[in-house]
PDB file of N, CA and C in Angstrom:
ATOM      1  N   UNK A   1      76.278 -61.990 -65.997  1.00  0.00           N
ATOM      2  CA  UNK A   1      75.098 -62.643 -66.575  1.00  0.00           C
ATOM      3  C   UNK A   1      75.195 -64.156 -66.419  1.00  0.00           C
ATOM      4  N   UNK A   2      76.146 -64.698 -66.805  1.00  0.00           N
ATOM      5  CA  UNK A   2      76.818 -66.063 -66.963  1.00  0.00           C
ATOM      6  C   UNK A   2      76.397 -66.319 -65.011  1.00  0.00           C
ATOM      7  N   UNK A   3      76.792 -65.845 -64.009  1.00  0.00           N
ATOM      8  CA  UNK A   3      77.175 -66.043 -62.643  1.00  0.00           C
ATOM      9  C   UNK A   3      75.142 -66.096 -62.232  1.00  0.00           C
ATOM     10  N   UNK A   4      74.845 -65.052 -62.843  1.00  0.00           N
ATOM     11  CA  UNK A   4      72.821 -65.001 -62.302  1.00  0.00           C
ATOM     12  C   UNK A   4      72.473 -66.779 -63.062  1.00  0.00           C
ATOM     13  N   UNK A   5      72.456 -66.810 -64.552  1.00  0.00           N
ATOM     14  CA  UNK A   5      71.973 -68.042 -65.236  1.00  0.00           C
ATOM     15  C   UNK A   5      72.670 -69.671 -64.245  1.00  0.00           C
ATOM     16  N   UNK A   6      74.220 -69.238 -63.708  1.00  0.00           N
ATOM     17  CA  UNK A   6      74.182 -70.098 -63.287  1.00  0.00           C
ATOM     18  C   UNK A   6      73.512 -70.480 -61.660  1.00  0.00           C
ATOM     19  N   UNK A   7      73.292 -69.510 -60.749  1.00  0.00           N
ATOM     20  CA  UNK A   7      72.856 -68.967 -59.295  1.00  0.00           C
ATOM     21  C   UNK A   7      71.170 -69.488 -59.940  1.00  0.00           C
ATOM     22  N   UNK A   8      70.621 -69.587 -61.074  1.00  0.00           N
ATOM     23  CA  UNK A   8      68.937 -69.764 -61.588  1.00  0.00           C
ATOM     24  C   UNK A   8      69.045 -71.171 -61.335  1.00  0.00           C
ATOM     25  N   UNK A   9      69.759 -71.953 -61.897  1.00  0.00           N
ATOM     26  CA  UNK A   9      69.898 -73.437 -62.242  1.00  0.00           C
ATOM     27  C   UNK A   9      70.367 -74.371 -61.330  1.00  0.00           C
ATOM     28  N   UNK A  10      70.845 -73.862 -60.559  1.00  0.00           N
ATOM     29  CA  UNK A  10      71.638 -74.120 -59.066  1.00  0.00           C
ATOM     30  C   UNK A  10      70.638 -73.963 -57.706  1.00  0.00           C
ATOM     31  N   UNK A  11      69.663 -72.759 -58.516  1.00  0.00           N
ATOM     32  CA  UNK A  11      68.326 -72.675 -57.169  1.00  0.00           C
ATOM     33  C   UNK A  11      67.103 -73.580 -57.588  1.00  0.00           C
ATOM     34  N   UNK A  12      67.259 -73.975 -58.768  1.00  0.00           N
ATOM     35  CA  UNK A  12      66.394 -74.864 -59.475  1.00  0.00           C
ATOM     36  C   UNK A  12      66.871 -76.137 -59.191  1.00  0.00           C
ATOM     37  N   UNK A  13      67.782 -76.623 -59.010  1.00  0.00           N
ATOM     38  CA  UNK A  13      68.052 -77.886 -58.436  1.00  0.00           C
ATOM     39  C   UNK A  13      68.222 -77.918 -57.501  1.00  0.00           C
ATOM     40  N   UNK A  14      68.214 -77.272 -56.331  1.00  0.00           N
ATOM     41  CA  UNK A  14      67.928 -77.060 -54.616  1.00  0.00           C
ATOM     42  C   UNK A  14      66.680 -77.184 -54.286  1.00  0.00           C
ATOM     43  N   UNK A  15      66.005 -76.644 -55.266  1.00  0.00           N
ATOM     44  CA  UNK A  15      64.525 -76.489 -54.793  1.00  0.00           C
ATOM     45  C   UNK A  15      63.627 -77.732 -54.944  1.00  0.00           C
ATOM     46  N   UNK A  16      64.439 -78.863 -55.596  1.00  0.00           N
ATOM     47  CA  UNK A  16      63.346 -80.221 -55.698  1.00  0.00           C
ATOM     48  C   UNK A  16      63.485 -80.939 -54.015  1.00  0.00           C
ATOM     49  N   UNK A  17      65.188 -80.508 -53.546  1.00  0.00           N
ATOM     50  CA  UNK A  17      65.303 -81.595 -52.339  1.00  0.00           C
ATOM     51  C   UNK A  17      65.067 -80.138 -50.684  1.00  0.00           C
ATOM     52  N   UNK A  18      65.185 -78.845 -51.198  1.00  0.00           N
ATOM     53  CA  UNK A  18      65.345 -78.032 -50.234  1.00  0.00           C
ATOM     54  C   UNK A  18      63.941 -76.789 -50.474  1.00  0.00           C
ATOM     55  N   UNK A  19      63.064 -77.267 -50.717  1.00  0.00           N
ATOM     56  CA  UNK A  19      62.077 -75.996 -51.108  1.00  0.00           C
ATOM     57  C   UNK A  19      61.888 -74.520 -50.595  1.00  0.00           C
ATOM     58  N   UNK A  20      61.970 -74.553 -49.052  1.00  0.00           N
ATOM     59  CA  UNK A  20      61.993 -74.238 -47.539  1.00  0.00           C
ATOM     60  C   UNK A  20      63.527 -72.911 -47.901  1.00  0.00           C
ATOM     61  N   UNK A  21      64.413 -73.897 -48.181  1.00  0.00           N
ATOM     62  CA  UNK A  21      65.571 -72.856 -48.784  1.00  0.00           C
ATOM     63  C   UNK A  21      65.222 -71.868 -49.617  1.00  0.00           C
ATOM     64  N   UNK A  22      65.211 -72.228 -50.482  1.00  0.00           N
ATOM     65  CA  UNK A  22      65.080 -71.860 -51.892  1.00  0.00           C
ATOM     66  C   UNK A  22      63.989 -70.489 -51.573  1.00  0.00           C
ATOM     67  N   UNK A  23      62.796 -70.201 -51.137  1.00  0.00           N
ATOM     68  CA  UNK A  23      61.901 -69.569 -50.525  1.00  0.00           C
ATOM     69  C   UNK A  23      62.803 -68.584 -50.038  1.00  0.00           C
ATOM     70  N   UNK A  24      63.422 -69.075 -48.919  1.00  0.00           N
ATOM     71  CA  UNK A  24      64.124 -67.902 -48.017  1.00  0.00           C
ATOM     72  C   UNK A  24      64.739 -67.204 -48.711  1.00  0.00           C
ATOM     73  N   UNK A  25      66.098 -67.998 -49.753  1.00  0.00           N
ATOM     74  CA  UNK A  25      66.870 -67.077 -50.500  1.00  0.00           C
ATOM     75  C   UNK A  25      65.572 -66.048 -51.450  1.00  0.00           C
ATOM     76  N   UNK A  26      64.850 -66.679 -51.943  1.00  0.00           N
ATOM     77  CA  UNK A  26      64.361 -65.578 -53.101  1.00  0.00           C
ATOM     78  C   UNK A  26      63.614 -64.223 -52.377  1.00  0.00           C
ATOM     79  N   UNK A  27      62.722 -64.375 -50.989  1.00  0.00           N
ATOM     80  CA  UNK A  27      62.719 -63.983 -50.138  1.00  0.00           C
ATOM     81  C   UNK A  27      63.794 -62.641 -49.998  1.00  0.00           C
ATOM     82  N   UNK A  28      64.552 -63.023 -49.324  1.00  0.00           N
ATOM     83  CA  UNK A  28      65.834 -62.341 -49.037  1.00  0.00           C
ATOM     84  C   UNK A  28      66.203 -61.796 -49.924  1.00  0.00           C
ATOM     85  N   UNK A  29      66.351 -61.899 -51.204  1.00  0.00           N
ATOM     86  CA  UNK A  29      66.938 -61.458 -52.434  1.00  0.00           C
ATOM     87  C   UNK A  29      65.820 -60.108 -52.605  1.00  0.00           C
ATOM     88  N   UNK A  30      65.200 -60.453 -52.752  1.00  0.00           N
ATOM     89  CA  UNK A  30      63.722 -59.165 -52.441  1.00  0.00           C
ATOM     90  C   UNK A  30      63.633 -57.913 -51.912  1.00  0.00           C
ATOM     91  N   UNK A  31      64.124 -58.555 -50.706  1.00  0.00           N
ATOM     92  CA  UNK A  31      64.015 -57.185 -49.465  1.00  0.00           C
ATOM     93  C   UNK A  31      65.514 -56.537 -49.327  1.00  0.00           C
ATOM     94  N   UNK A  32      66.499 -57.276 -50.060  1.00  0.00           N
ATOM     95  CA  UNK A  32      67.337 -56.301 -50.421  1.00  0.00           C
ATOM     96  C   UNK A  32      67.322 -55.725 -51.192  1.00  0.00           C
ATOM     97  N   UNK A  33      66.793 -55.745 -52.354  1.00  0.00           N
ATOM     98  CA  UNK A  33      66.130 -55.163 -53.138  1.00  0.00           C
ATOM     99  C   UNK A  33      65.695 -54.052 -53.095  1.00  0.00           C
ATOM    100  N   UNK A  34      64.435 -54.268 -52.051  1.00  0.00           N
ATOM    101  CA  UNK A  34      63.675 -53.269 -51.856  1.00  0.00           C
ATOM    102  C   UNK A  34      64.877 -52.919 -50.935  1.00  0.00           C
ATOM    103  N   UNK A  35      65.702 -52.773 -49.990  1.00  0.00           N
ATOM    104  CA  UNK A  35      66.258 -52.400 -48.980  1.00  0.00           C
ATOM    105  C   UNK A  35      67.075 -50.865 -50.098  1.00  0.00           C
ATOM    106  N   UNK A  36      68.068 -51.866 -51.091  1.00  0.00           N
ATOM    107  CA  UNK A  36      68.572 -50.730 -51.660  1.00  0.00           C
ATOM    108  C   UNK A  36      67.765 -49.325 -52.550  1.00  0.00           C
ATOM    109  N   UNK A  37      66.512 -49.644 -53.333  1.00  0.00           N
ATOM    110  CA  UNK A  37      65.655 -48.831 -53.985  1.00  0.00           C
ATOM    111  C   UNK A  37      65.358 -47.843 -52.466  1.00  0.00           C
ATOM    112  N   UNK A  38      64.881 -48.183 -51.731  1.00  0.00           N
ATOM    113  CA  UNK A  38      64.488 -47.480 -50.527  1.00  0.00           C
ATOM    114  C   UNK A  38      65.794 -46.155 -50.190  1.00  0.00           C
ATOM    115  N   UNK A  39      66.440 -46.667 -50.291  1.00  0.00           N
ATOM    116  CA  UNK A  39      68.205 -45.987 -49.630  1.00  0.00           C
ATOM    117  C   UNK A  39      68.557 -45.202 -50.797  1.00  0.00           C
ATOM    118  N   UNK A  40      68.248 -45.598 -52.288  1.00  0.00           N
ATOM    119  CA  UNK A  40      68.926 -44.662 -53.621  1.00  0.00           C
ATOM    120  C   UNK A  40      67.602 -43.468 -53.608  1.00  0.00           C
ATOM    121  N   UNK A  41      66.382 -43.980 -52.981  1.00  0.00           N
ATOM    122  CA  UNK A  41      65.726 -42.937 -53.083  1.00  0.00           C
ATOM    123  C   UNK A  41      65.858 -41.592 -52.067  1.00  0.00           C
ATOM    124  N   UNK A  42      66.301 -41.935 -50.675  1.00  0.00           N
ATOM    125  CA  UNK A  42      66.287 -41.194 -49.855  1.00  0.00           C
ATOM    126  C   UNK A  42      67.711 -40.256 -50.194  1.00  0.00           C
ATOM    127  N   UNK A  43      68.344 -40.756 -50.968  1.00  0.00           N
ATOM    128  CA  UNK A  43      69.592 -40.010 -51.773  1.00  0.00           C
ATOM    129  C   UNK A  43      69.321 -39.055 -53.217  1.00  0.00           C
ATOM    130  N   UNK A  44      67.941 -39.312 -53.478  1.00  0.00           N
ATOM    131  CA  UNK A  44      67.356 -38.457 -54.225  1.00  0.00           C
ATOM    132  C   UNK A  44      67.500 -39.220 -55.777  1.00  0.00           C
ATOM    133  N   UNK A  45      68.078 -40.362 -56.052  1.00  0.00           N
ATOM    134  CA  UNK A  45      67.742 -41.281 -57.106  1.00  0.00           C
ATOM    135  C   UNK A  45      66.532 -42.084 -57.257  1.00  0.00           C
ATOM    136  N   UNK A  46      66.132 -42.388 -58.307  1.00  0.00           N
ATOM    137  CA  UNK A  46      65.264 -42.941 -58.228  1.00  0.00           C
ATOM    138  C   UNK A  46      65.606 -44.612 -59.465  1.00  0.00           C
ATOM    139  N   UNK A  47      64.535 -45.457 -58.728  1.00  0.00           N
ATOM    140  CA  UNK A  47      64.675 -46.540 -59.743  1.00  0.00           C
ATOM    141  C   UNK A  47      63.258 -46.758 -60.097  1.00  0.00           C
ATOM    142  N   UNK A  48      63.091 -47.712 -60.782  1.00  0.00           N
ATOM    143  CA  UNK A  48      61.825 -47.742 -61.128  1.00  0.00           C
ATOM    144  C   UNK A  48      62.040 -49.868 -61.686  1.00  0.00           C
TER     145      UNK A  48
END
């Protein structure tokens, strides 16, 4: 929990001088996301 709050505050101060970044990562963070829900489902789990 401590490691996400600090990865929030750390993308929050990237994002005043790197916006362009910041985009990609959250981006990216997403479609793995979706990458893994996709894969637990075809294993017959589900998330929601």
């Amino acid at each position: 929990m401590c490691t996400a709050l600090r990865l929030h505050a750390n993308l929050k101060l990237l994002e005043k001088d790197h916006p362009v970044v910041v985009e990609l990562v959250v981006q990216y963070s997403q479609l793995a996301h979706i990458r893994e829900v996709e894969a637990a489902q075809q294993m017959g789990l589900s998330f929601y």
